[in-house]
C-alpha atoms as a PDB file:
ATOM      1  CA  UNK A   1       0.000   0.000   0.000  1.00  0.00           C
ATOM      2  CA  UNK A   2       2.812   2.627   0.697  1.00  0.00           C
ATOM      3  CA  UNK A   3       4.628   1.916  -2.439  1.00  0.00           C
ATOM      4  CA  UNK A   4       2.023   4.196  -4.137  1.00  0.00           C
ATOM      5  CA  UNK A   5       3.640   7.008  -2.113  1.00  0.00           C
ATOM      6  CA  UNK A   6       7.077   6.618  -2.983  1.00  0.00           C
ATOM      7  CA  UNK A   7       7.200   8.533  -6.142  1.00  0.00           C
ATOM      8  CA  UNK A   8       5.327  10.966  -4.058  1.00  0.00           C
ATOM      9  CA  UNK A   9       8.196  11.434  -1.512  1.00  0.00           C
ATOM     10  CA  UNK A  10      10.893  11.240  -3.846  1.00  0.00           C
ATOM     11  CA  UNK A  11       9.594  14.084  -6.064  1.00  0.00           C
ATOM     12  CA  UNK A  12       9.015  16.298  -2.498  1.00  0.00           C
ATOM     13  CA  UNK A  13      12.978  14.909  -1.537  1.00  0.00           C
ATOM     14  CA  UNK A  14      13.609  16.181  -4.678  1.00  0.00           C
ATOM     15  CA  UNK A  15      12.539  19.271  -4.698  1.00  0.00           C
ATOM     16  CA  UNK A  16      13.281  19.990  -0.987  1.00  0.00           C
ATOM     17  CA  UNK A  17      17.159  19.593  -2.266  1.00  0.00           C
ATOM     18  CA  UNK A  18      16.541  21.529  -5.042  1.00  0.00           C
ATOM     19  CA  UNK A  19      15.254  24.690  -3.601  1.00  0.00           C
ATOM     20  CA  UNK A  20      17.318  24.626  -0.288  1.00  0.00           C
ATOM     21  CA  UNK A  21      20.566  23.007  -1.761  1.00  0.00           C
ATOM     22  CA  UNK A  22      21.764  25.547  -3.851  1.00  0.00           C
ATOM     23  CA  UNK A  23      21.087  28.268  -0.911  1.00  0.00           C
ATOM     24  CA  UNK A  24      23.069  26.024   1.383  1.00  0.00           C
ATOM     25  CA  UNK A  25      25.802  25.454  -0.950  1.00  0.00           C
ATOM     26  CA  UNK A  26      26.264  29.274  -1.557  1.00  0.00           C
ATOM     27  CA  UNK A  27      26.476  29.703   1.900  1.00  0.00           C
ATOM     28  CA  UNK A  28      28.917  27.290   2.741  1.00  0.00           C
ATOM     29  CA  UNK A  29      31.007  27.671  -0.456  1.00  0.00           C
ATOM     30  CA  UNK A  30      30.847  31.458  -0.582  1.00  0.00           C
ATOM     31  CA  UNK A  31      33.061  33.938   0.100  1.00  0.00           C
ATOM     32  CA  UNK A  32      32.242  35.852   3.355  1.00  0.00           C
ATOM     33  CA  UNK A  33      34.097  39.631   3.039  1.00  0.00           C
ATOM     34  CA  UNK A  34      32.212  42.221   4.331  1.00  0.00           C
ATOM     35  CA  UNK A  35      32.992  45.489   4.679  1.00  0.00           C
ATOM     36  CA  UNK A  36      31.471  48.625   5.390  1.00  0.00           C
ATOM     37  CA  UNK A  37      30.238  49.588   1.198  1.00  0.00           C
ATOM     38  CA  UNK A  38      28.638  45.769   1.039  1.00  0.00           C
ATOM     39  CA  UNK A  39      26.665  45.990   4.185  1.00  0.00           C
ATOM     40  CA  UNK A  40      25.231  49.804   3.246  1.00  0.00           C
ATOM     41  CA  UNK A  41      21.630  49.697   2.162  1.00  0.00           C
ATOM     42  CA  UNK A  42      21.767  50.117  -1.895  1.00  0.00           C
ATOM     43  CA  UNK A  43      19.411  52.837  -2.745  1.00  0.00           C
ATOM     44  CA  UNK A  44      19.846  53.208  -7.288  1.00  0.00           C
ATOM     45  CA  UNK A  45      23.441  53.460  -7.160  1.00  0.00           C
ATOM     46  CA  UNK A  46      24.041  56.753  -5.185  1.00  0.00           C
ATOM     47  CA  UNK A  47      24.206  57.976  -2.013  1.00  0.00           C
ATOM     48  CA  UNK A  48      20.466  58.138   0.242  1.00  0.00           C
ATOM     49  CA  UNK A  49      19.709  61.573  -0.031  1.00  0.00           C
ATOM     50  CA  UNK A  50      16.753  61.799   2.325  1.00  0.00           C
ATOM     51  CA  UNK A  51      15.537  59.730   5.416  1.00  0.00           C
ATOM     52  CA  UNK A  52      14.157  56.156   4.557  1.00  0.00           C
ATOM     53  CA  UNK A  53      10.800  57.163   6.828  1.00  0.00           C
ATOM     54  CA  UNK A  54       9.694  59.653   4.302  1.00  0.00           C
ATOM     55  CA  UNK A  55       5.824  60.222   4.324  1.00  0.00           C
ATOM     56  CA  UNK A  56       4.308  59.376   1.239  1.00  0.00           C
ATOM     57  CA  UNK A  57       1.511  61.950  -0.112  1.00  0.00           C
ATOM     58  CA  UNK A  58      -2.420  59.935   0.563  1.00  0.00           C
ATOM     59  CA  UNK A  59      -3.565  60.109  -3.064  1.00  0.00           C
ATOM     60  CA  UNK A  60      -0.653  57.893  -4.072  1.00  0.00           C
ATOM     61  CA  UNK A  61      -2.096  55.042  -1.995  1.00  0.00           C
ATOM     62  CA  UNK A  62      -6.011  56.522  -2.993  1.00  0.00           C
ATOM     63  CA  UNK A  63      -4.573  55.743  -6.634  1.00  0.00           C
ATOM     64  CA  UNK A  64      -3.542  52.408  -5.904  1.00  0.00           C
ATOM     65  CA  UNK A  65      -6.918  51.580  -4.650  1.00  0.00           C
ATOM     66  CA  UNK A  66      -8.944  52.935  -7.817  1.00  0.00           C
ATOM     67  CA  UNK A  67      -6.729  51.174  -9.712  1.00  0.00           C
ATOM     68  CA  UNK A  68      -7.370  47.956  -7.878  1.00  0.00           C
ATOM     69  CA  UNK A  69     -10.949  48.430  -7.531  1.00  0.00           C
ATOM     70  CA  UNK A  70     -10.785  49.303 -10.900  1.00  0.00           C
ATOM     71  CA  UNK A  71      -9.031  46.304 -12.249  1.00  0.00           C
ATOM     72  CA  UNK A  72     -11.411  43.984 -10.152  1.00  0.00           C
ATOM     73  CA  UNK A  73     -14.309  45.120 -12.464  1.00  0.00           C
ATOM     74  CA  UNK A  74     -12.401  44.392 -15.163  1.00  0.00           C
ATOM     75  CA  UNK A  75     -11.474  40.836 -13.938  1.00  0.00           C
ATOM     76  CA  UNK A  76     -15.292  40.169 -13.273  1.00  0.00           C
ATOM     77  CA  UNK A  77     -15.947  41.447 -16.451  1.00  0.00           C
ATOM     78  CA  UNK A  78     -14.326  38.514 -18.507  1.00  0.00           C
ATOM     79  CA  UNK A  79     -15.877  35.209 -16.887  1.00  0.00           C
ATOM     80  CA  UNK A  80     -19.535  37.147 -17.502  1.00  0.00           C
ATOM     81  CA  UNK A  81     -18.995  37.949 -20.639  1.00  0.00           C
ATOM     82  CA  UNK A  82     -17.814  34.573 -21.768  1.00  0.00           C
ATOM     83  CA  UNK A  83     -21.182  32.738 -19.978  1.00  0.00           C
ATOM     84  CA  UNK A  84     -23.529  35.961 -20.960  1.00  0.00           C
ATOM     85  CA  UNK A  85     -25.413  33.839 -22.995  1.00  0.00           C
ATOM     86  CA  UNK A  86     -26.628  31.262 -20.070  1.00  0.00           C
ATOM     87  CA  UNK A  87     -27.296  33.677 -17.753  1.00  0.00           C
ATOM     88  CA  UNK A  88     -30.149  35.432 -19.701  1.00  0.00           C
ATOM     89  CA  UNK A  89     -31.345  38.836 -18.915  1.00  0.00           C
ATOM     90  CA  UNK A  90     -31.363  38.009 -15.221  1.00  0.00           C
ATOM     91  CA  UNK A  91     -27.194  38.337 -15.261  1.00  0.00           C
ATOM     92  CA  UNK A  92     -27.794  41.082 -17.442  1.00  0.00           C
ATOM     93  CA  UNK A  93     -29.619  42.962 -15.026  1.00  0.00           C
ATOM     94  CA  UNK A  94     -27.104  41.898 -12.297  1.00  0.00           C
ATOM     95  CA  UNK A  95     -24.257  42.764 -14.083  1.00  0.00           C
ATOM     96  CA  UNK A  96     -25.716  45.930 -14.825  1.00  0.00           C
ATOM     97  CA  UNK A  97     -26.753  47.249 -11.387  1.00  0.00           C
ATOM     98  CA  UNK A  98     -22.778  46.123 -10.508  1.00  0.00           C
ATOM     99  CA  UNK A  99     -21.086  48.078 -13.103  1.00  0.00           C
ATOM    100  CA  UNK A 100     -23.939  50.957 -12.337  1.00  0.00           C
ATOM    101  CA  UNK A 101     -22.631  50.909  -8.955  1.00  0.00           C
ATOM    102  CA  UNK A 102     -18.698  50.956 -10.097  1.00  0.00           C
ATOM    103  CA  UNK A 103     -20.000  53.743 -12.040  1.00  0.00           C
ATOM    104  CA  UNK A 104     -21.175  55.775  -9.333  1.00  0.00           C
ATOM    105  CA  UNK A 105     -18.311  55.467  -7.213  1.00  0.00           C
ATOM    106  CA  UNK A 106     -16.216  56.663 -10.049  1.00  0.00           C
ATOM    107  CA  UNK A 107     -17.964  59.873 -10.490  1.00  0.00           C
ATOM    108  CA  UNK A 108     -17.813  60.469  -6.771  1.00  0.00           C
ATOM    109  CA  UNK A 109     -14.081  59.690  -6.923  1.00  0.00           C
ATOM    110  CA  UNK A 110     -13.811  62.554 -10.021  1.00  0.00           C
ATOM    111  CA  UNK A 111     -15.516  64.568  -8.317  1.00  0.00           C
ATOM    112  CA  UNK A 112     -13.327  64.663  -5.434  1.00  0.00           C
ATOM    113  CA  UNK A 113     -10.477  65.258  -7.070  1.00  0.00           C
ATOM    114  CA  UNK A 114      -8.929  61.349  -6.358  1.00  0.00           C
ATOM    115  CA  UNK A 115      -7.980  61.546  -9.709  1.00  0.00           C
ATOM    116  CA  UNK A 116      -6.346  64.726  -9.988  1.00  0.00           C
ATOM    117  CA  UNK A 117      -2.310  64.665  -9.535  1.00  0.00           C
ATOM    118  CA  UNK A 118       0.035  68.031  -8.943  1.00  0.00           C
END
């Protein structure tokens, strides 16, 4: 009965030693010379010029969010399009009052300047 499972645990051996071997061979095999320019935090090839705690502005993360709520429709969009045709008018309707509702909450988003960036 548990010879079923033995291709089962050699393919999880398997790729146990292939996603942790070649970390612990680096780390045994590597060199280890650290100095003071290696362990500074890399920041686009030049010096930090301001403090790594900097504030960011709220309508970068208020983008974000449109543009995740945004891209949700979207993604909902696709699957009832592609079975449109067995959910009759009642999906229709449904889909209709959702996007309606997107809609809405778009406008009130314009509106309030969400969308606007200096």
């Amino acid at each position: 009965m548990l010879d079923n499972y033995l291709p089962i645990l050699i393919f999880i051996i398997i790729g146990i030693l292939v996603g942790v071997g070649p970390l612990v061979l680096g780390y045994l095999l590597g060199p280890r010379r650290p100095d003071a320019e290696k362990d500074s935090p890399y920041e686009c090839g030049f010096a930090a010029f301001e403090s790594a705690r900097l504030k960011f502005d709220v309508r970068y993360y208020l983008v974000a969010i449109l543009f995740i709520v945004f891209d949700l429709e979207i993604a909902f969009l696709f699957p009832w399009a592609v079975v449109l045709d067995e959910l009759g008018m009642y999906g229709f309707w449904a889909m209709f009052v959702f996007l309606g509702i997107l809609v809405v909450g778009f406008i009130y988003e314009w509106k309030k300047g969400a969308l606007e960036w200096e």
